[in-house]
C-alpha atoms as a PDB file:
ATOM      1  CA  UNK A   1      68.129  42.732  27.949  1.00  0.00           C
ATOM      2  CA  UNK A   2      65.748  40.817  29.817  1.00  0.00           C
ATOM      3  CA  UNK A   3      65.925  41.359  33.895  1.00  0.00           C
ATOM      4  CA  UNK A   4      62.980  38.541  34.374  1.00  0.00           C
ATOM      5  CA  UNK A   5      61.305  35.395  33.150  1.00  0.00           C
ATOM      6  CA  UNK A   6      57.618  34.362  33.648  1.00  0.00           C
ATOM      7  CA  UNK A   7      56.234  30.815  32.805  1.00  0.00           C
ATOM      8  CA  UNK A   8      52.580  29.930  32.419  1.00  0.00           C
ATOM      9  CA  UNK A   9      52.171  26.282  32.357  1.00  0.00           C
ATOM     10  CA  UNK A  10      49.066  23.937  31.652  1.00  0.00           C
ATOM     11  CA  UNK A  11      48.656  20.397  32.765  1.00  0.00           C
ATOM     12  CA  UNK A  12      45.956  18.592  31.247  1.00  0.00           C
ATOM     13  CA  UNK A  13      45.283  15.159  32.162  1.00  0.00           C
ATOM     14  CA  UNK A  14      43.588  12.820  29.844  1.00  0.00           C
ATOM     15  CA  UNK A  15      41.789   9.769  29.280  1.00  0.00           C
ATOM     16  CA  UNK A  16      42.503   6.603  27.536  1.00  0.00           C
ATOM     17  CA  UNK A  17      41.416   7.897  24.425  1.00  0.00           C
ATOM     18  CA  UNK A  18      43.402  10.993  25.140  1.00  0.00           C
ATOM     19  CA  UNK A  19      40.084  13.078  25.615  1.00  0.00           C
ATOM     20  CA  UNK A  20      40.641  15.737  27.998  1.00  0.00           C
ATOM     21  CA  UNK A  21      39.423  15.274  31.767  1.00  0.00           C
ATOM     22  CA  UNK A  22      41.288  18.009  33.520  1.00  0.00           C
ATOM     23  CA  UNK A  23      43.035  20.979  32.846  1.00  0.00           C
ATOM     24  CA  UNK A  24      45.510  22.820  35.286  1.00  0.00           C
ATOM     25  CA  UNK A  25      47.398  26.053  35.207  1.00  0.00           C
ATOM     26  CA  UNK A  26      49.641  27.458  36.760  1.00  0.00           C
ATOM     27  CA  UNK A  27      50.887  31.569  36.176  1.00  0.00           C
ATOM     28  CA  UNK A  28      52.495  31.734  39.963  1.00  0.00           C
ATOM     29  CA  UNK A  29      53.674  35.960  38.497  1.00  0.00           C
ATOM     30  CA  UNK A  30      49.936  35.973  38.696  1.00  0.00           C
ATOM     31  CA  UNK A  31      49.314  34.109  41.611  1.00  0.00           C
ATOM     32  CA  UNK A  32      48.057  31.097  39.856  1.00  0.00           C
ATOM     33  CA  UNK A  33      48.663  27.907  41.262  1.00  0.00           C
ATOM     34  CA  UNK A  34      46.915  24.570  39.867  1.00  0.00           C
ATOM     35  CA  UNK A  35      44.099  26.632  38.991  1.00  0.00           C
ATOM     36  CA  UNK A  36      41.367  24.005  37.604  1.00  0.00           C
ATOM     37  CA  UNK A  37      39.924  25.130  34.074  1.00  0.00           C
ATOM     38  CA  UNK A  38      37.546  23.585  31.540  1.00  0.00           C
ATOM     39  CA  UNK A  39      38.862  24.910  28.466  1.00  0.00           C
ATOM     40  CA  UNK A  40      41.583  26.355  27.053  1.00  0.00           C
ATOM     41  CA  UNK A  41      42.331  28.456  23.728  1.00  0.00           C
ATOM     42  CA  UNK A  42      45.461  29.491  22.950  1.00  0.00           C
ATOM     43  CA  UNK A  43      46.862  31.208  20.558  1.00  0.00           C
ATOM     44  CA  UNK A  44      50.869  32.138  19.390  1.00  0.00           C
ATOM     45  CA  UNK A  45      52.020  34.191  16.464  1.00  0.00           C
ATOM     46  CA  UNK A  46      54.424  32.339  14.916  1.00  0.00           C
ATOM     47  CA  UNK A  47      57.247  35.242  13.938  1.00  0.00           C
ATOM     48  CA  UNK A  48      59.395  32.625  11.420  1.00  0.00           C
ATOM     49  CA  UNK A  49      55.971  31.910   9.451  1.00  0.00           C
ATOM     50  CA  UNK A  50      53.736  34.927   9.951  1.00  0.00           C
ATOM     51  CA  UNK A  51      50.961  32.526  10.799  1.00  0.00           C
ATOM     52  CA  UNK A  52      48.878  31.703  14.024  1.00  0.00           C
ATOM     53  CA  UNK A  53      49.193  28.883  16.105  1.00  0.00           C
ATOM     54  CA  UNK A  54      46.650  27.490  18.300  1.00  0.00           C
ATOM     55  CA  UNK A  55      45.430  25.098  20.922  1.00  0.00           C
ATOM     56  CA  UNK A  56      42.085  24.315  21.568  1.00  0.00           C
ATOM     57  CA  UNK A  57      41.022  22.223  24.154  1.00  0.00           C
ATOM     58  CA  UNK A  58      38.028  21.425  26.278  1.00  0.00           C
ATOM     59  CA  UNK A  59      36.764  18.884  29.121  1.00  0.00           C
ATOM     60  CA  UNK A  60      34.335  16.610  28.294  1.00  0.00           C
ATOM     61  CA  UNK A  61      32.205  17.927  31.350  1.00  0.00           C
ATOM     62  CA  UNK A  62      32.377  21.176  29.954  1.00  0.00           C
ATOM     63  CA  UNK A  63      28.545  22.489  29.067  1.00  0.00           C
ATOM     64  CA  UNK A  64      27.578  23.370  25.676  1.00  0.00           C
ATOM     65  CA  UNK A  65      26.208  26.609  27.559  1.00  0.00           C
ATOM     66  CA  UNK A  66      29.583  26.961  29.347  1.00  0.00           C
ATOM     67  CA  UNK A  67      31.480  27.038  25.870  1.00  0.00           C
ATOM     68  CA  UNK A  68      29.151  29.328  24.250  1.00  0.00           C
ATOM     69  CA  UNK A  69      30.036  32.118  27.178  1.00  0.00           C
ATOM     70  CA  UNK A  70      33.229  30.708  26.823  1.00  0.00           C
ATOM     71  CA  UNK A  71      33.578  31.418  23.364  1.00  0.00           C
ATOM     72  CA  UNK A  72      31.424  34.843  23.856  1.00  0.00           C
ATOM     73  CA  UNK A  73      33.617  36.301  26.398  1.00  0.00           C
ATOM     74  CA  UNK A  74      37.095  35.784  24.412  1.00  0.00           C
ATOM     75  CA  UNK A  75      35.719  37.361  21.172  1.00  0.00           C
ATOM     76  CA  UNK A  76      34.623  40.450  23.646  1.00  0.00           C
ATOM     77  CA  UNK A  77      38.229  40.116  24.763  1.00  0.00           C
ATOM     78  CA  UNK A  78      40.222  40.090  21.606  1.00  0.00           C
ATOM     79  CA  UNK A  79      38.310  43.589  20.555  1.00  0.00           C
ATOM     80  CA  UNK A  80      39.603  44.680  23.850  1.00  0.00           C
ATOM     81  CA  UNK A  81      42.941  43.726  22.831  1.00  0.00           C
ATOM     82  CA  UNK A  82      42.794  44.632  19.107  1.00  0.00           C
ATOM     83  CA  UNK A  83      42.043  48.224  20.233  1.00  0.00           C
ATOM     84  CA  UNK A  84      44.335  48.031  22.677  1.00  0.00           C
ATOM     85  CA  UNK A  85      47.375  47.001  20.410  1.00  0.00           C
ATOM     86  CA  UNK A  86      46.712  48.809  17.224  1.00  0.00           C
ATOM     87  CA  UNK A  87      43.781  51.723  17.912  1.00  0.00           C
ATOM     88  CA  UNK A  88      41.413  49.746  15.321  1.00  0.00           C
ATOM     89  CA  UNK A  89      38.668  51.255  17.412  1.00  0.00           C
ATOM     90  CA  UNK A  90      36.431  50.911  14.499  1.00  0.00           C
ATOM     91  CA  UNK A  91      37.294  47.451  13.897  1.00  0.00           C
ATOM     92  CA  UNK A  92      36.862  46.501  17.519  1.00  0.00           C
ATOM     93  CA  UNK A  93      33.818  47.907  18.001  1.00  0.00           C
ATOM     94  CA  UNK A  94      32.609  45.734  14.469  1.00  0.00           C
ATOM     95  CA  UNK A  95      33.914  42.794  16.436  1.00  0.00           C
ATOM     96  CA  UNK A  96      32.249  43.897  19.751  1.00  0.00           C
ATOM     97  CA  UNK A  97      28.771  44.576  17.949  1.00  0.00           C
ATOM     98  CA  UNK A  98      29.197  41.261  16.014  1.00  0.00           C
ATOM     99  CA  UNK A  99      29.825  39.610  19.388  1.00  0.00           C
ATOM    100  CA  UNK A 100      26.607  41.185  20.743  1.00  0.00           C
ATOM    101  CA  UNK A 101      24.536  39.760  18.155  1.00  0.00           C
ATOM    102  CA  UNK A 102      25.994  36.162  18.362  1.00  0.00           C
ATOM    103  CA  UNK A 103      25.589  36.358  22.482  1.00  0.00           C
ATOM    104  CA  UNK A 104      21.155  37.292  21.287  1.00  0.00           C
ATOM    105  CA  UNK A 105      21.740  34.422  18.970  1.00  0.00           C
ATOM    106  CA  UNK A 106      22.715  31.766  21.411  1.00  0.00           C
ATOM    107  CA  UNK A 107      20.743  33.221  24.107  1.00  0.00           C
ATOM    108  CA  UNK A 108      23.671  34.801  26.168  1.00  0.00           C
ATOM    109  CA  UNK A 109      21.499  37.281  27.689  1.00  0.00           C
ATOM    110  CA  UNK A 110      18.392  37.928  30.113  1.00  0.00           C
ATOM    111  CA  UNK A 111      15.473  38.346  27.859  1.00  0.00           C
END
């Protein structure tokens, strides 16, 4: 039975062309409160279709060397959470090691 319920919101305000200028968020369990963000992925296993959902979504002041850290930093995350779920240690260390390489590839790192 469930005792509590959490909500994470996001508030993203666009522009006429429904481009993304801001994005807000709000996880107040977390202490969140109209946090400002420049991008956004999210993704939802969908139990009915055993398929993954997702939202991607970026400002258009976000820099191309902001969404390459970006993008860096969640891959290093999801082999944190793929070991953490499942014990694919193996497998997460593949991903981390891949995610290595792409960071040299795009520069990610003090030479």
């Amino acid at each position: 039975m469930v005792k509590h319920h959490s909500e994470i919101t996001f508030k993203i305000g666009l522009d006429e062309n429904k481009v993304p200028e801001t994005i807000e968020w709000n996880a107040e369990d977390g202490g969140m409160k109209h946090a400002p963000a420049k991008a956004l992925l999210l993704s939802v296993w969908d139990k009915k279709n055993g398929d993954t959902l997702k939202i991607d979504l970026w400002t258009k002041d976000l820099l191309a060397d902001e969404m390459k850290r970006f993008v860096h930093q969640t891959l290093m995350a999801m082999a944190d959470t793929l070991e953490r779920a499942t014990n694919e240690s193996e497998a997460a260390n593949d991903m981390r090691n891949f995610g290595k390489e792409l960071g040299k590839k795009m520069d990610l790192f003090d030479k």
